[in-house]
C-alpha atoms as a PDB file:
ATOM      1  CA  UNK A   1       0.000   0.000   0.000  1.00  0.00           C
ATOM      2  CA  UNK A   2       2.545   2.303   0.628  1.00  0.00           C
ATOM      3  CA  UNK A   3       4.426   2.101  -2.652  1.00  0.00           C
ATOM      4  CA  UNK A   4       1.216   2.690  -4.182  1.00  0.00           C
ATOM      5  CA  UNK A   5       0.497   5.847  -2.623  1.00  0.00           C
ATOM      6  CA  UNK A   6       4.362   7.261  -2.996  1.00  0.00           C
ATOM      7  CA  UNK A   7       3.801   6.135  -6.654  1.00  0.00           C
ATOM      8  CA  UNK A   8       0.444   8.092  -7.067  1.00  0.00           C
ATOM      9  CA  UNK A   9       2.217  11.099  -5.338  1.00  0.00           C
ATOM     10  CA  UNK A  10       4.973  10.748  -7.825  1.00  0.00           C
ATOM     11  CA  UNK A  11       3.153  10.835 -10.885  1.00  0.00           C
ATOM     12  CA  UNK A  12       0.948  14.079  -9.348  1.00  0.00           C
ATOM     13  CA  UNK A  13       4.521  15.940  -8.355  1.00  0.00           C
ATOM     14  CA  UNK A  14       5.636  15.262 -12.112  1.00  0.00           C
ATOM     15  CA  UNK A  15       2.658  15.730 -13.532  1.00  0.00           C
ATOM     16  CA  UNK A  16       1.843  19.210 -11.908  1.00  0.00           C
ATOM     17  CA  UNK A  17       5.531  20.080 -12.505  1.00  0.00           C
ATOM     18  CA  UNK A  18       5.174  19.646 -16.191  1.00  0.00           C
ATOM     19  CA  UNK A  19       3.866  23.474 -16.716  1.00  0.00           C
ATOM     20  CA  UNK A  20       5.661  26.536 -16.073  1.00  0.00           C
ATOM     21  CA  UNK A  21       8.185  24.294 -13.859  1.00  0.00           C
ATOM     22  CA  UNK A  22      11.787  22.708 -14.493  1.00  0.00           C
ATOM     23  CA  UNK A  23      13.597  19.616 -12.965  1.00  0.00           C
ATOM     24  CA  UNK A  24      16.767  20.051 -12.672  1.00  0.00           C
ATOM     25  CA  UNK A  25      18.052  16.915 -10.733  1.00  0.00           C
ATOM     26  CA  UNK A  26      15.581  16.493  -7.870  1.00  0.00           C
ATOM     27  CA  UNK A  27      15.239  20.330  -7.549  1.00  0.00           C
ATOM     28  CA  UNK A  28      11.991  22.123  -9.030  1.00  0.00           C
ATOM     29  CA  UNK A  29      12.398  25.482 -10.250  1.00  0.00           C
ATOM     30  CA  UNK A  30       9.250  27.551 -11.403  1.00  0.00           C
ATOM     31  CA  UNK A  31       7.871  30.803 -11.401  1.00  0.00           C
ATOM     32  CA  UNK A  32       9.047  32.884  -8.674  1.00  0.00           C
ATOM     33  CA  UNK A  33      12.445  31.459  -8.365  1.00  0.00           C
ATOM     34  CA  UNK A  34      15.480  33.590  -8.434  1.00  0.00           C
ATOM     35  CA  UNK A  35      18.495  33.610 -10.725  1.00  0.00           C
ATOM     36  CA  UNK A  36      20.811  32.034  -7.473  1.00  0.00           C
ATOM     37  CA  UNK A  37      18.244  29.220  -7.012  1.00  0.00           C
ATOM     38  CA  UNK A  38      18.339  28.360 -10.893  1.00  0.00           C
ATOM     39  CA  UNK A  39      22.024  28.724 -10.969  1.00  0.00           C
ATOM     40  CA  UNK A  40      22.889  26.614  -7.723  1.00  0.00           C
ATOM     41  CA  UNK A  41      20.742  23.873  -8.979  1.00  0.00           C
ATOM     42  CA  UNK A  42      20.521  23.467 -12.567  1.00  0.00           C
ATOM     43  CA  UNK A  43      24.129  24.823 -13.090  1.00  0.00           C
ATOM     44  CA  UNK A  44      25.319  27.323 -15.907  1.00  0.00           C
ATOM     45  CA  UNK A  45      23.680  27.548 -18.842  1.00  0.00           C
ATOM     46  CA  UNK A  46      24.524  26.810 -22.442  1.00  0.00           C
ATOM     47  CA  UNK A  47      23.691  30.850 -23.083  1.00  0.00           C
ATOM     48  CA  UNK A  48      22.114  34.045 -21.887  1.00  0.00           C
ATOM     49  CA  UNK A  49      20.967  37.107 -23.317  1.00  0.00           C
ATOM     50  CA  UNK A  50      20.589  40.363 -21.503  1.00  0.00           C
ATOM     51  CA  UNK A  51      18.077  43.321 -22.132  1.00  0.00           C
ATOM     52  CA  UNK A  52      15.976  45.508 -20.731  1.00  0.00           C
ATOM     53  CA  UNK A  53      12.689  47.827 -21.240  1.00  0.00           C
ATOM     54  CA  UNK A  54      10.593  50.326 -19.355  1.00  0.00           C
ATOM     55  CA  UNK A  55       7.223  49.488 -17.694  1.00  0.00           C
ATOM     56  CA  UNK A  56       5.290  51.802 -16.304  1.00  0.00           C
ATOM     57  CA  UNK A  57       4.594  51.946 -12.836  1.00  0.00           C
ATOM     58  CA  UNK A  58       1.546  51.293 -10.847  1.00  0.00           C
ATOM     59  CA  UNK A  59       0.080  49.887  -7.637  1.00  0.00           C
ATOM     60  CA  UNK A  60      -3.020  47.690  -7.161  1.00  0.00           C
ATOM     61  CA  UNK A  61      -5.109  50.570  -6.217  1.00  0.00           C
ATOM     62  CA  UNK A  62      -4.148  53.249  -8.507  1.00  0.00           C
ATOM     63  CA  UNK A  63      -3.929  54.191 -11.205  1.00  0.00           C
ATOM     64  CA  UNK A  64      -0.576  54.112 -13.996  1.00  0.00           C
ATOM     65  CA  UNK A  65       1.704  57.147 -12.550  1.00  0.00           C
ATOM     66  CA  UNK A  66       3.408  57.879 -15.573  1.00  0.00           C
ATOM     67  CA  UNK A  67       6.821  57.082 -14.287  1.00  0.00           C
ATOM     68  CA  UNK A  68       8.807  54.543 -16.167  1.00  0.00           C
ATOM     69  CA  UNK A  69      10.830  52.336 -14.761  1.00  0.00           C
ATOM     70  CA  UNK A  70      13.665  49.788 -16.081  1.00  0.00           C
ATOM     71  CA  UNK A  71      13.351  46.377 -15.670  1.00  0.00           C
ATOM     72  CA  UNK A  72      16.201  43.606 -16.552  1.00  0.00           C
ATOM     73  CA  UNK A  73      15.762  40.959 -18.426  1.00  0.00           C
ATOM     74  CA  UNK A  74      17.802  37.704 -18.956  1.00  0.00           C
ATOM     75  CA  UNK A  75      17.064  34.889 -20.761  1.00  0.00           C
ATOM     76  CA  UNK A  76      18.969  31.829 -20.179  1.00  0.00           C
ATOM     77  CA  UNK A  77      19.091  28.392 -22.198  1.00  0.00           C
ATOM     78  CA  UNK A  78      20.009  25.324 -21.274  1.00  0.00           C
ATOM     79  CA  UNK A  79      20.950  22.286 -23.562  1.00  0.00           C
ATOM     80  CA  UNK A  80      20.723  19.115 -21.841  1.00  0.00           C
ATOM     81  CA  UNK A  81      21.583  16.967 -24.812  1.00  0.00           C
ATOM     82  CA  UNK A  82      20.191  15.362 -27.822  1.00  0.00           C
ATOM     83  CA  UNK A  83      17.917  12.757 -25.282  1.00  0.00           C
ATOM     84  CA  UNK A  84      16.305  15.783 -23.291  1.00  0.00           C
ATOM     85  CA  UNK A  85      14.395  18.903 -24.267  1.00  0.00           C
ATOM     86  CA  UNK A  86      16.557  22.382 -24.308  1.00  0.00           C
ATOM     87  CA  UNK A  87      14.723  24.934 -21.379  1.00  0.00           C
ATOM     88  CA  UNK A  88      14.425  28.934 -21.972  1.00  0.00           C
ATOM     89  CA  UNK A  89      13.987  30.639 -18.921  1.00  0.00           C
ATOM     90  CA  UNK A  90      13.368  34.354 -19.074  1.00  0.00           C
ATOM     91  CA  UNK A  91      14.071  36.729 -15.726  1.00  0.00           C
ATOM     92  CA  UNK A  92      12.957  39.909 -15.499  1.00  0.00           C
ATOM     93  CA  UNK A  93      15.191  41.969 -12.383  1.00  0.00           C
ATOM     94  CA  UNK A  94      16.016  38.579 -11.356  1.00  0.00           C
ATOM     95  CA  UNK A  95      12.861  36.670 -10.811  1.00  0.00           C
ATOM     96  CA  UNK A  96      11.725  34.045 -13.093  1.00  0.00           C
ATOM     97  CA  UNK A  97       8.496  34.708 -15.198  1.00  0.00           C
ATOM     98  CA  UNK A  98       8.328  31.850 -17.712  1.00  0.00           C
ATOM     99  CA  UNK A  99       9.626  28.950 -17.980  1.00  0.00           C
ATOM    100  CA  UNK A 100       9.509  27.144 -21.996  1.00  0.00           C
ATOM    101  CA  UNK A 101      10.388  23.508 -23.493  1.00  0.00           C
ATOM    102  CA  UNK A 102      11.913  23.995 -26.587  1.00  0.00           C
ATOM    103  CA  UNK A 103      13.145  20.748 -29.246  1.00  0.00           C
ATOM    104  CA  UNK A 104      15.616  18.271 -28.011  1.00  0.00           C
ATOM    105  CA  UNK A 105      18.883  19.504 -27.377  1.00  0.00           C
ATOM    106  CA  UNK A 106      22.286  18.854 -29.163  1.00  0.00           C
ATOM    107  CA  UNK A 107      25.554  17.621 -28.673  1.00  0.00           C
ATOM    108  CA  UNK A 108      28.021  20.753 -28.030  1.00  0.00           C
ATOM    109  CA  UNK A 109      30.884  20.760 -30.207  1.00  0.00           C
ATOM    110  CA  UNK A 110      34.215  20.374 -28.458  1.00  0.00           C
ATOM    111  CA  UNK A 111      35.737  23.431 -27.736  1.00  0.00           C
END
């Protein structure tokens, strides 16, 4: 009975961690997480782009205030080989907001 339920809870954890989530190892990163958490556990990645843009500035009970402010964006890829899908993770001032399966990965040439 009891490796029924831990394999029922199994197939719920990866199941639920299929969207907007990543595995790396036996660590979950998703939405929310910062750059350090990503980095410690899923390691570097294969690339990263940098950019920014302004977004205007408002609070949940007013109004936009007109003031722009800059917000940092990275987007990082990681290739995990030709067996596993390749994982584009886009921060904006450090905080994940999405989290996207791409096609499998490839082998990286030797350097």
């Amino acid at each position: 009975m009891k490796r029924l339920v831990c394999g029922t809870l199994a197939a719920v954890f990866l199941t639920s961690a299929s969207a907007g989530t990543l595995v790396c190892g036996t660590r979950v990163i998703s939405e929310g997480s910062s750059s350090a958490e990503v980095l410690a556990r899923c390691g570097e990645p294969t690339q990263i782009d940098r950019s920014a843009f302004l977004r205007g500035f408002t609070t949940p009970d007013t109004a936009p205030s007109g003031v722009l402010i800059e917000v940092h964006v990275e987007v990082w890829l990681y290739n995990f080989g030709p067996d596993k899908l390749m994982q584009r993770i886009r921060f904006e001032d450090g905080t994940v907001v999405r989290i996207e399966s791409l096609g499998y990965g490839f082998v990286k040439p030797e350097e």
